[in-house]
N, C-alpha and C. Protein backbone atom coordinates (compact mmCIF):
# COMPACT_ATOMS: atom_id res chain seq x y z
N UNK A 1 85.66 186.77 130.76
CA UNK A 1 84.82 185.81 131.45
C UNK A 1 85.49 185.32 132.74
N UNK A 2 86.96 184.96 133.10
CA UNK A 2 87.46 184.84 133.75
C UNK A 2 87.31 185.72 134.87
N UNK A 3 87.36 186.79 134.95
CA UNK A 3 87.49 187.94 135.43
C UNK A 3 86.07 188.17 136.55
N UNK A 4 85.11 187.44 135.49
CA UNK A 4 83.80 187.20 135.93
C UNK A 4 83.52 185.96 137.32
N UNK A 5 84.01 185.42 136.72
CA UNK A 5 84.16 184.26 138.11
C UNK A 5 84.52 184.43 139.03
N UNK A 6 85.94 184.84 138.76
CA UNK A 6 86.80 185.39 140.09
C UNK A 6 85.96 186.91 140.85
N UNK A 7 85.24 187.46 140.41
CA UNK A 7 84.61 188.41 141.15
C UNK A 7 83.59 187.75 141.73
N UNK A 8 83.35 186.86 141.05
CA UNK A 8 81.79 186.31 141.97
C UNK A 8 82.57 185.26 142.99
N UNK A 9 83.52 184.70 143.20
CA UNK A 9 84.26 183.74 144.00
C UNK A 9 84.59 184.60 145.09
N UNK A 10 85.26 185.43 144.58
CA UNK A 10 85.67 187.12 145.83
C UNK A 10 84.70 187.35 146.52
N UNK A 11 83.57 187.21 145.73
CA UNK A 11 82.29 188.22 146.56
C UNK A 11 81.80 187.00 147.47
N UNK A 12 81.71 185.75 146.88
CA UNK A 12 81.04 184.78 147.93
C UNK A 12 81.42 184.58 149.15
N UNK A 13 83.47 184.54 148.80
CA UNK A 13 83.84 184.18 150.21
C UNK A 13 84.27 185.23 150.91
N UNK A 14 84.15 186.59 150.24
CA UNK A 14 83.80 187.68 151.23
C UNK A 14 82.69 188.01 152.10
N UNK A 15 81.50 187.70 151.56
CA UNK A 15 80.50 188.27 152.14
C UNK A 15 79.98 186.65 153.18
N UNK A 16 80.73 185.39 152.86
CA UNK A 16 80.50 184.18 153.90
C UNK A 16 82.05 184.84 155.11
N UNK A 17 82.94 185.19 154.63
CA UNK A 17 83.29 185.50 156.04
C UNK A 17 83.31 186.64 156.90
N UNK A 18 82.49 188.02 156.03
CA UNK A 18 81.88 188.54 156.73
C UNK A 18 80.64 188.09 157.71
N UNK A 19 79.58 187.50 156.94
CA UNK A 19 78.73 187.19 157.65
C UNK A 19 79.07 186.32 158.86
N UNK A 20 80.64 185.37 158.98
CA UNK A 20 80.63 184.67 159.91
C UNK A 20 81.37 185.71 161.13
N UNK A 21 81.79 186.64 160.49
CA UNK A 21 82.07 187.79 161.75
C UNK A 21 81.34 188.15 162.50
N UNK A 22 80.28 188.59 161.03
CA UNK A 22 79.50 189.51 161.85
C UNK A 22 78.06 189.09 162.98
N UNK A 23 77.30 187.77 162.18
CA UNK A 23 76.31 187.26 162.38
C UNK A 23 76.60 185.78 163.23
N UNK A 24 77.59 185.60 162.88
CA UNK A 24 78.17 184.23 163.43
C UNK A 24 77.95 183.23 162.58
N UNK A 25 76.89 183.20 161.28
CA UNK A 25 76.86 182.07 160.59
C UNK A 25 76.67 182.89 159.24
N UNK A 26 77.56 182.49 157.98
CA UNK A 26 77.09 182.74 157.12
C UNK A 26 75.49 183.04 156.21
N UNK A 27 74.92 183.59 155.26
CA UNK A 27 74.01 184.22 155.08
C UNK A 27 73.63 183.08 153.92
N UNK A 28 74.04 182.25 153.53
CA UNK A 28 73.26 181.33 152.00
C UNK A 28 74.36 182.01 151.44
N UNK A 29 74.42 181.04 150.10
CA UNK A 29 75.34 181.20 148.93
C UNK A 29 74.51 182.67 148.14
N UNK A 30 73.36 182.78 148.30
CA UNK A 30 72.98 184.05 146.81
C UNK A 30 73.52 185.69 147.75
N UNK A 31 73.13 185.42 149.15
CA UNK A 31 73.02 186.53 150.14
C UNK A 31 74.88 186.24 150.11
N UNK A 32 75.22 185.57 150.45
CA UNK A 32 76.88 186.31 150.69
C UNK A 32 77.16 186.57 149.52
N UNK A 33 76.86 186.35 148.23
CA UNK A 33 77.37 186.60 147.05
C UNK A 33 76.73 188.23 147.11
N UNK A 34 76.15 188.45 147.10
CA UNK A 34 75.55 190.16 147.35
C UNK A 34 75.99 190.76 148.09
N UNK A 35 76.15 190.44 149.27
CA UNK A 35 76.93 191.08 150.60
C UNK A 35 78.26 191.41 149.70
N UNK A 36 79.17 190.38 149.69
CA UNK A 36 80.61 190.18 149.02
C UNK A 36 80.86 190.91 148.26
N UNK A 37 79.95 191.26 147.20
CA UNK A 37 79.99 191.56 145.85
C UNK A 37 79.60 193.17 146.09
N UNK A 38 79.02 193.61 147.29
CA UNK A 38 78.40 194.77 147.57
C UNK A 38 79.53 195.69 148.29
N UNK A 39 80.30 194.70 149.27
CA UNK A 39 81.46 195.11 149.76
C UNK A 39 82.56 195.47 148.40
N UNK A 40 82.64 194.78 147.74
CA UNK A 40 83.93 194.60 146.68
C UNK A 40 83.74 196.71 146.04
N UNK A 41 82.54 196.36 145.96
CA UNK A 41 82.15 197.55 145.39
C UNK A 41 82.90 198.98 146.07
N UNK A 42 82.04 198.46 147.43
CA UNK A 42 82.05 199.87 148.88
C UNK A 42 83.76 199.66 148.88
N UNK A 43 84.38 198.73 149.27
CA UNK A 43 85.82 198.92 149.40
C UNK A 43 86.66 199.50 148.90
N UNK A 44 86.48 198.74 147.17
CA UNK A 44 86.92 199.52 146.16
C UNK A 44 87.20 201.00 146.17
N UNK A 45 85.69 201.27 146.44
CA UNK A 45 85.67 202.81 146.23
C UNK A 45 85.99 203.75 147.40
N UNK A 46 85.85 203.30 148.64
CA UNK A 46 86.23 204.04 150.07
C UNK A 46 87.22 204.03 149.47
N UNK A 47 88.50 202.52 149.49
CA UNK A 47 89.35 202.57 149.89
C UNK A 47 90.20 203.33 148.57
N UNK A 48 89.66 203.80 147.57
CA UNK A 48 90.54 204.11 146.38
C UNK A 48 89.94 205.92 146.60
N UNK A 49 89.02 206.15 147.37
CA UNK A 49 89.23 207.52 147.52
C UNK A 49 90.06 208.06 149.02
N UNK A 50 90.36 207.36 149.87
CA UNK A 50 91.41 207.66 150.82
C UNK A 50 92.73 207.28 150.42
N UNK A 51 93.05 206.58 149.38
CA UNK A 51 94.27 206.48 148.80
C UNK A 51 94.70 205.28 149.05
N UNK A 52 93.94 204.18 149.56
CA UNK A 52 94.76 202.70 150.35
C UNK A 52 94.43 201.66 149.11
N UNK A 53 94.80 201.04 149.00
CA UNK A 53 95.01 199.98 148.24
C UNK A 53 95.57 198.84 148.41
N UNK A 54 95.56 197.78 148.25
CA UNK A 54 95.97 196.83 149.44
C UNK A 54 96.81 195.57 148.04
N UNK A 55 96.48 195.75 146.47
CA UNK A 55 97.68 195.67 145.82
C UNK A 55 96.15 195.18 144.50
N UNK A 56 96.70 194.34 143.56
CA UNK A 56 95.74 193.93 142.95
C UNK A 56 95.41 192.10 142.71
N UNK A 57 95.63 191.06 143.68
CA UNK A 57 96.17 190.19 143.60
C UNK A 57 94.65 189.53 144.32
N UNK A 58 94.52 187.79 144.32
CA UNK A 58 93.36 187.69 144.92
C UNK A 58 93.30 187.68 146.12
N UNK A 59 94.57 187.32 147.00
CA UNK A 59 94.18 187.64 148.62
C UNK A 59 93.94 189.28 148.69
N UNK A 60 94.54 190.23 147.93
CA UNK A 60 94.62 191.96 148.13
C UNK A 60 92.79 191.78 147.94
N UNK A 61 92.28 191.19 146.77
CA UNK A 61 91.34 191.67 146.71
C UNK A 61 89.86 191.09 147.46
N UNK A 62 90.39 190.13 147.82
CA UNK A 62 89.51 189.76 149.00
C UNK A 62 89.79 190.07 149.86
N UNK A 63 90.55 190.67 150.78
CA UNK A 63 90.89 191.71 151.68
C UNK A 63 89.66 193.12 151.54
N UNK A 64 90.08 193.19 150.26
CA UNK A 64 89.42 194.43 150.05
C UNK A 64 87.69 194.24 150.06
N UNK A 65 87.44 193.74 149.49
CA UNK A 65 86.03 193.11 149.36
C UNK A 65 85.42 192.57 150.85
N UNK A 66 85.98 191.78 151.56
CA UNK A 66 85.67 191.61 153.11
C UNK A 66 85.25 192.75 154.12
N UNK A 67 86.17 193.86 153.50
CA UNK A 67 86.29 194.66 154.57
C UNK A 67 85.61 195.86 154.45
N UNK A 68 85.47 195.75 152.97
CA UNK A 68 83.68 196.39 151.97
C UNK A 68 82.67 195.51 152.76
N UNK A 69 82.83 194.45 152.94
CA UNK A 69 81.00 193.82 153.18
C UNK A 69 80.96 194.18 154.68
N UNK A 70 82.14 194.05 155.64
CA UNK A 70 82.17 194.35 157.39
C UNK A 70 81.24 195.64 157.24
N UNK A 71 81.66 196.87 156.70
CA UNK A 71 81.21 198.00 156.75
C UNK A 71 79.71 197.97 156.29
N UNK A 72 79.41 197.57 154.77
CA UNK A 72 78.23 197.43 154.17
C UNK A 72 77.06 196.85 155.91
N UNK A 73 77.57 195.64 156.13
CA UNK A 73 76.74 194.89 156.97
C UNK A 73 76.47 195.95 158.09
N UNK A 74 77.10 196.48 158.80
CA UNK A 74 77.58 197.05 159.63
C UNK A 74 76.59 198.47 159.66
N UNK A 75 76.36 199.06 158.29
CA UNK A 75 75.74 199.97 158.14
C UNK A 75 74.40 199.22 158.08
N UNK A 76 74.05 198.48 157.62
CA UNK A 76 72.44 197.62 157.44
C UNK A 76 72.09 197.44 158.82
N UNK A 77 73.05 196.89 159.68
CA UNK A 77 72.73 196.54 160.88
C UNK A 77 72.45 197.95 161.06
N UNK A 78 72.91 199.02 161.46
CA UNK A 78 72.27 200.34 162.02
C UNK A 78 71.03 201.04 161.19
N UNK A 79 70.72 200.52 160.08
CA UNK A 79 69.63 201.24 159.39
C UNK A 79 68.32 200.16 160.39
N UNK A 80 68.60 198.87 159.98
CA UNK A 80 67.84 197.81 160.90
C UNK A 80 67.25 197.92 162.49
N UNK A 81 68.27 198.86 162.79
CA UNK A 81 68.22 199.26 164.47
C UNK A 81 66.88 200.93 164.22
C-alpha cells in the first residue's frame, strides 16, 4: 500500500513539474497525476531498455518519472500539431 502512494505522489509532482516546463502552468491535480504516472511508466521503460537508470530512491525516481512525462507531453504536443 505504501508503495501505492508513493507512486501516485511521484506521478503528481512529476507530471505538475512537467507541466510547469512544458505549458508554464501545471495541468489540475487528476491530469498531472496521469501525465506523471504516464511518464513513470515511459521512463521506466525507455530508460531500462537503453540501460540508464538513475538508482532506485525517491529523488532517482522522480527524476525518472519527470523526464517520462517531458517526453510523453512532448509527443502529445506533436500528435496535437
Amino acid at each position: 500500500m505504501d508503495n501505492l502512494i508513493w507512486f501516485i505522489v511521484i506521478g503528481i509532482l512529476a507530471g505538475f513539474l512537467a507541466g510547469r516546463l512544458i505549458k508554464g502552468k501545471g495541468f489540475g491535480l487528476l491530469m498531472n497525476l496521469i501525465i506523471g504516472v504516464g511518464g513513470a511508466i515511459l521512463g521506466g521503460w525507455l530508460f531500462g531498455a537503453i540501460g540508464l537508470s538513475f538508482g532506485g530512491g525517491f529523488i532517482d525516481s522522480l527524476i525518472t518519472a519527470f523526464l517520462g512525462a517531458i517526453i510523453l507531453l512532448y509527443i502529445i504536443n506533436l500528435i496535437k500539431k
